[in-house]
Structure formats: C-alpha cells, structure tokens
N, C-alpha and C. Protein backbone atom coordinates (compact mmCIF):
# COMPACT_ATOMS: atom_id res chain seq x y z
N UNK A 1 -118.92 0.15 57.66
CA UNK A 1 -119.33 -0.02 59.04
C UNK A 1 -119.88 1.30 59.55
N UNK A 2 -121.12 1.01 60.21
CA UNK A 2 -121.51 2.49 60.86
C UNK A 2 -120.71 3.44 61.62
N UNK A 3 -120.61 4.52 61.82
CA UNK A 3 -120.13 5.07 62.75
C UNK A 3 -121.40 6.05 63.43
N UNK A 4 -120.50 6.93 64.55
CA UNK A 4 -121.99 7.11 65.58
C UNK A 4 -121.02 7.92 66.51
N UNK A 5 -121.60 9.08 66.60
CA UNK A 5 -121.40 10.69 66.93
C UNK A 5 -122.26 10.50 68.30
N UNK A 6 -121.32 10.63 69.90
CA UNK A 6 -122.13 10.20 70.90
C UNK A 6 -122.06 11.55 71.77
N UNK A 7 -122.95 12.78 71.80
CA UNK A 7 -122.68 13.36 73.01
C UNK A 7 -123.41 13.20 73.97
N UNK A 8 -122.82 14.16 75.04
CA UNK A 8 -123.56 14.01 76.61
C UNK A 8 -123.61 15.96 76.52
N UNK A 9 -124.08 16.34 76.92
CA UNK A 9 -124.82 18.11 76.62
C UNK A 9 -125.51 18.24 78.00
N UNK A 10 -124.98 19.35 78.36
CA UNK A 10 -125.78 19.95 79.56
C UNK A 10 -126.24 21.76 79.43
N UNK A 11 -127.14 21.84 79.23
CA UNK A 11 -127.43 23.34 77.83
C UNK A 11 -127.59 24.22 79.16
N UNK A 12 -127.01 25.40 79.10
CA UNK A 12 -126.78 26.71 80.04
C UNK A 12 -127.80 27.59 79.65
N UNK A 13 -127.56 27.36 77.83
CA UNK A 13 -128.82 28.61 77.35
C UNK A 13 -129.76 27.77 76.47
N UNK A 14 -131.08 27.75 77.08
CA UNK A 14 -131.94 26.59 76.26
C UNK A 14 -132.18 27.76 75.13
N UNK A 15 -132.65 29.45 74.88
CA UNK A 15 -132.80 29.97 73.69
C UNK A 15 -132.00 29.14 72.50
N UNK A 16 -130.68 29.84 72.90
CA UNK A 16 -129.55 29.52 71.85
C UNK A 16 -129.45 27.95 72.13
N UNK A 17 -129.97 26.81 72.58
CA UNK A 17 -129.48 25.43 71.77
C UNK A 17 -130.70 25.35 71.63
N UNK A 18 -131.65 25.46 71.50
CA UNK A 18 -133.51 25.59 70.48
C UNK A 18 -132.62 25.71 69.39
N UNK A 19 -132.26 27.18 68.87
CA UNK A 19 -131.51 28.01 67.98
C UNK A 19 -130.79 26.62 67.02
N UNK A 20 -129.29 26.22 67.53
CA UNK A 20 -128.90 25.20 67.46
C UNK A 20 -129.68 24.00 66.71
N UNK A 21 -130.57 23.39 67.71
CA UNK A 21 -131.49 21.89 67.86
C UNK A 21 -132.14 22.25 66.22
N UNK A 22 -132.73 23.32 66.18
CA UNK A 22 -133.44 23.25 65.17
C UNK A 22 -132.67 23.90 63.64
N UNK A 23 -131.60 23.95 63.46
CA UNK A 23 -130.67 24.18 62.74
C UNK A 23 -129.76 23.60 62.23
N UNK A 24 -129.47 22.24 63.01
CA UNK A 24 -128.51 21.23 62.93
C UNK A 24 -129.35 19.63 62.42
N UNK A 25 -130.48 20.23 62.62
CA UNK A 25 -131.35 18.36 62.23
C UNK A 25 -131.21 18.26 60.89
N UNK A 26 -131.64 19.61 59.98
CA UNK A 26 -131.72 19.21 58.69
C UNK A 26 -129.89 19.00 57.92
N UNK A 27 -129.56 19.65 58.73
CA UNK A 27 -127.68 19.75 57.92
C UNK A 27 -127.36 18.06 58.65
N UNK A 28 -127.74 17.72 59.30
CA UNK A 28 -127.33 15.97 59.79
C UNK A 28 -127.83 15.19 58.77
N UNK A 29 -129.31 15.28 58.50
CA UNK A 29 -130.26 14.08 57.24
C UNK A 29 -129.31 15.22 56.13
N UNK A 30 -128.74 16.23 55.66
CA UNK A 30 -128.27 16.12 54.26
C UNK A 30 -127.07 15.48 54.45
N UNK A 31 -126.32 15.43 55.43
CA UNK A 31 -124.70 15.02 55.23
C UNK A 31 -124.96 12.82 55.44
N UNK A 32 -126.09 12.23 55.35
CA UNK A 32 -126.46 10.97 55.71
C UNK A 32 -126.88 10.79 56.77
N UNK A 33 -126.48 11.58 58.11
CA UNK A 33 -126.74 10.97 59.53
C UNK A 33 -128.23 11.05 59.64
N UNK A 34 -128.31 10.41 61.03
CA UNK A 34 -129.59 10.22 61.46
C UNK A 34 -129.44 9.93 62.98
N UNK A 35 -130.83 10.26 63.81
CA UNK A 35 -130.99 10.67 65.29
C UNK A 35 -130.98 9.12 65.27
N UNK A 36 -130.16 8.26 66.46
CA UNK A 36 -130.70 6.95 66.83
C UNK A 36 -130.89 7.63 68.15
N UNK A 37 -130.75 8.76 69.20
CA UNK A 37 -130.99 8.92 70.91
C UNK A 37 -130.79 10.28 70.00
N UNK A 38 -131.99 11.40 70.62
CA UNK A 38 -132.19 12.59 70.60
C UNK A 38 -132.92 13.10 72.17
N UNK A 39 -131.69 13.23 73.23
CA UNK A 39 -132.17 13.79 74.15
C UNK A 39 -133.50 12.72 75.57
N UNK A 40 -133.73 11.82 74.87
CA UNK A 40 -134.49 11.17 75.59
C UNK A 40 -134.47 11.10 77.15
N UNK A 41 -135.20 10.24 77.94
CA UNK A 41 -134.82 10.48 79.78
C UNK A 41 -133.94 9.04 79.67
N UNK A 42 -132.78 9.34 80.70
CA UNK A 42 -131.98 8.35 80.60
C UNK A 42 -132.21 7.62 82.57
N UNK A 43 -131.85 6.13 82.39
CA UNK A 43 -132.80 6.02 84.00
C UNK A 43 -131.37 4.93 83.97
N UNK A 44 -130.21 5.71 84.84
CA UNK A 44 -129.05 4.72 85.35
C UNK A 44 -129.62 3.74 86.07
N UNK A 45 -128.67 2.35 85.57
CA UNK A 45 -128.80 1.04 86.23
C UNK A 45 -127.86 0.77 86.84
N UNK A 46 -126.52 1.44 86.51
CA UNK A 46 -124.90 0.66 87.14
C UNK A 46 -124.22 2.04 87.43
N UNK A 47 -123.41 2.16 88.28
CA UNK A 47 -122.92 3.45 88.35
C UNK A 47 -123.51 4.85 88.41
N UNK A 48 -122.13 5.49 88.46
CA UNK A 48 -123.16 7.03 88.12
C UNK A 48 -122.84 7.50 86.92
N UNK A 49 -123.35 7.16 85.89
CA UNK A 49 -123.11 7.79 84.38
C UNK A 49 -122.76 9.25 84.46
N UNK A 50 -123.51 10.17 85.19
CA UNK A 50 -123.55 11.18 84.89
C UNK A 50 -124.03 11.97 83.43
N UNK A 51 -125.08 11.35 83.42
CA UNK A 51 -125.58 11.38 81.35
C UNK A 51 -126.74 12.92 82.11
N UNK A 52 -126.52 13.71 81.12
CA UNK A 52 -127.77 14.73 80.83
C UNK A 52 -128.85 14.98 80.12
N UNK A 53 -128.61 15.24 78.46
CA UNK A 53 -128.84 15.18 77.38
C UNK A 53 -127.95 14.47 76.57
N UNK A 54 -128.65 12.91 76.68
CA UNK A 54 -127.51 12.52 75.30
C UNK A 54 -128.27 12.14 73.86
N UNK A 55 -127.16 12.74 73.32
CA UNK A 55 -127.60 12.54 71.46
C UNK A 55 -126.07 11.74 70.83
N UNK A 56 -126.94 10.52 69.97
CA UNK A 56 -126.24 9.95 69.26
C UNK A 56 -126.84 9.92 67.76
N UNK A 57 -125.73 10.10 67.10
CA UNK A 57 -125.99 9.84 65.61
C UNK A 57 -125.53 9.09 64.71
N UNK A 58 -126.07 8.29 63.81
CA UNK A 58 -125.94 7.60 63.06
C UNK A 58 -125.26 7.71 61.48
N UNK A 59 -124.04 7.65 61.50
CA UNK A 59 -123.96 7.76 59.73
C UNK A 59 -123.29 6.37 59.13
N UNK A 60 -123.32 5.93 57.72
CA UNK A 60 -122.91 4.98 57.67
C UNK A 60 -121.83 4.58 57.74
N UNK A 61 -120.82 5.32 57.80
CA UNK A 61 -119.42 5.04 57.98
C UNK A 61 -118.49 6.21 58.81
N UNK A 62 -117.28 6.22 59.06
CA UNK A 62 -116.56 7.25 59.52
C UNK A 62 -116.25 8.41 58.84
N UNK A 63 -115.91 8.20 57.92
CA UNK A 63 -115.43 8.66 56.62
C UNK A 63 -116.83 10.12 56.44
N UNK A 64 -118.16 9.62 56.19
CA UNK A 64 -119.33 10.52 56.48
C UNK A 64 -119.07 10.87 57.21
N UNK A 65 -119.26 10.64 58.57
CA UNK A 65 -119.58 11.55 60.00
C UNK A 65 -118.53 12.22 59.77
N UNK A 66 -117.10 11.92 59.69
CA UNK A 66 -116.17 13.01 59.87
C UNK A 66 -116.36 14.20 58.70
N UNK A 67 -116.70 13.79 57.77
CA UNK A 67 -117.20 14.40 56.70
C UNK A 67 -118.04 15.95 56.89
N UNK A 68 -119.01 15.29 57.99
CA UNK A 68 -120.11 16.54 58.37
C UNK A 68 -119.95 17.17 59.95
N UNK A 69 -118.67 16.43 60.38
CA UNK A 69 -118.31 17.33 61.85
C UNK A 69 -117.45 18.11 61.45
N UNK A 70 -116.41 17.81 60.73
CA UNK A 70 -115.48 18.76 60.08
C UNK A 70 -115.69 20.10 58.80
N UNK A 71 -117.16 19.63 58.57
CA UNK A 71 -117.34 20.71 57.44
C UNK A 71 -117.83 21.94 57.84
N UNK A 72 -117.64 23.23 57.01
CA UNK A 72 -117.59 24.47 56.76
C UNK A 72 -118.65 24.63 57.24
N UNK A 73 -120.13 23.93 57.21
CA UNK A 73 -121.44 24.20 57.41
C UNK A 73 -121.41 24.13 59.11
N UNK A 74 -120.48 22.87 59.15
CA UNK A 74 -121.43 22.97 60.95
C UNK A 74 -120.44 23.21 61.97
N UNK A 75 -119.54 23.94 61.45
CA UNK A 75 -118.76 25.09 62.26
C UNK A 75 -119.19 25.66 63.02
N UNK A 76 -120.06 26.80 62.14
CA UNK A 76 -120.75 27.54 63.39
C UNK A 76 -121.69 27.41 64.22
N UNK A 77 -122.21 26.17 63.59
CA UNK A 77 -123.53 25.04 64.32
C UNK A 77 -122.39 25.13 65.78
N UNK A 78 -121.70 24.15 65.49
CA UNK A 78 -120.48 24.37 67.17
C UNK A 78 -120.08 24.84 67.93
N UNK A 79 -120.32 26.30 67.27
CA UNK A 79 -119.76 27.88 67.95
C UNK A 79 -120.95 27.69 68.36
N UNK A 80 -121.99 27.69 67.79
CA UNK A 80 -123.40 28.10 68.94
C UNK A 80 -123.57 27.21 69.94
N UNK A 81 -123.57 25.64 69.86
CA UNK A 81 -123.85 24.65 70.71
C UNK A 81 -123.20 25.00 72.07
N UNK A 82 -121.69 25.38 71.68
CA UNK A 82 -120.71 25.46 72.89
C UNK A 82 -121.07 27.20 73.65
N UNK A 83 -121.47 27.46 72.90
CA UNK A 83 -122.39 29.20 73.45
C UNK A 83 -123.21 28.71 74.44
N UNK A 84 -124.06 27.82 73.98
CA UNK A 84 -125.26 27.44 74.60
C UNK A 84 -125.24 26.13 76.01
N UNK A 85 -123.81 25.65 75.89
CA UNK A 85 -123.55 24.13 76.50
C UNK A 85 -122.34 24.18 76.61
N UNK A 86 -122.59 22.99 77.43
CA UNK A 86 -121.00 22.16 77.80
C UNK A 86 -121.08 20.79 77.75
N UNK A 87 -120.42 19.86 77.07
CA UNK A 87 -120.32 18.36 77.14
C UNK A 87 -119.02 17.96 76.44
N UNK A 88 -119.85 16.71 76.20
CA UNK A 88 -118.65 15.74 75.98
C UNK A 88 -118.88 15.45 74.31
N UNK A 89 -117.90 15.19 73.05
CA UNK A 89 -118.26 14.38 72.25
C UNK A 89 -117.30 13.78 71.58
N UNK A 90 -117.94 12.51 71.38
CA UNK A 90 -117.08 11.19 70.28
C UNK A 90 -117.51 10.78 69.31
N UNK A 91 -116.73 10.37 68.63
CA UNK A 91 -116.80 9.75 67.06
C UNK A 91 -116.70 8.34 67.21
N UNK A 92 -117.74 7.16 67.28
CA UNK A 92 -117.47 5.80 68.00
C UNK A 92 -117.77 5.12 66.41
N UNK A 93 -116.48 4.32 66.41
CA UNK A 93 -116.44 3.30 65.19
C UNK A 93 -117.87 2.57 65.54
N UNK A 94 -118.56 2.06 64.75
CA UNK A 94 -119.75 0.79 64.88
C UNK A 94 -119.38 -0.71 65.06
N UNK A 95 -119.55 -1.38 65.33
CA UNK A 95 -119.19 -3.00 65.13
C UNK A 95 -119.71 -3.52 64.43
N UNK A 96 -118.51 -4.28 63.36
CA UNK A 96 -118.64 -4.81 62.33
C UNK A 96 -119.05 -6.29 62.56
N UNK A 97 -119.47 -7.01 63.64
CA UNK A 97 -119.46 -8.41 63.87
C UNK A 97 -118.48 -9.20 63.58
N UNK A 98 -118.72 -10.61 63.69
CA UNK A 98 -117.89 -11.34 63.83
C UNK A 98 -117.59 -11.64 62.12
C-alpha cells in the first residue's frame, strides 16, 4: 500500500531551502519516492487550512518512506530544511480500498 510524506512549510530563508529543494529531489527518486504536490497554489474551499507550501510524496509503501526519512543521507537534508523553515510533517498510510 502506498504511503505519502505530507508537509505544510513556511520557508524563512528561501537561499537555504533553494539549497535544500534542489538537493533533496534527486535523494527522493533514488530512495523510490516521487513529487505527487510540490509546492503548488493551494485555493481553500472549507475552513481555514492554513496550508503554505505543501509537498507530498509518494513511495510505495511505509516501510520505503520510512526507509528514506530515517536515513543517514537525509539527515542533514533536515538540518537544513528546519534552518530554512518551519512546518508540519506526516507519514500518511495510503488506502488500500475495499
């Protein structure tokens, strides 16, 4: 079952998350993931989301994603993001259907 890496990012230092953005795409396509929402304009319908920059990612299972949030490589990918930002992030199981 897919799983799917959801943040919400509000970047303080656009240098350092450029830095980041362009450092972290290729280490995502080697560990399986993939961009399904990279930052796009988000246009609330219900509530106040409060959404900024959101990025979601795609890997095929949990087991992956945790695989490449927890690894040695994108450690310091994290140290920089959180240099550069402040948000929110989750690890959202996928739905398996009925």
């Amino acid at each position: 079952m897919a799983a799917y890496l959801i943040a919400n990012i509000r970047v303080q230092d656009p240098v350092k998350f450029a830095e980041y953005r362009d450092k972290v795409a290729p280490m995502i396509a080697r560990f399986g993931g993939r961009y399904a929402i990279r930052g796009g304009a988000v246009t609330p319908v219900e509530g106040t989301p409060n959404l900024d920059r959101v990025v979601v990612l795609e890997f095929d299972d949990m087991a992956a994603l945790k695989r490449f949030y927890h690894s040695d490589d994108y450690a310091p990918l994290i140290a920089l993001r959180q240099e550069a930002s402040t948000g929110d992030v989750a690890l959202v199981e996928g739905y398996a259907g009925p």
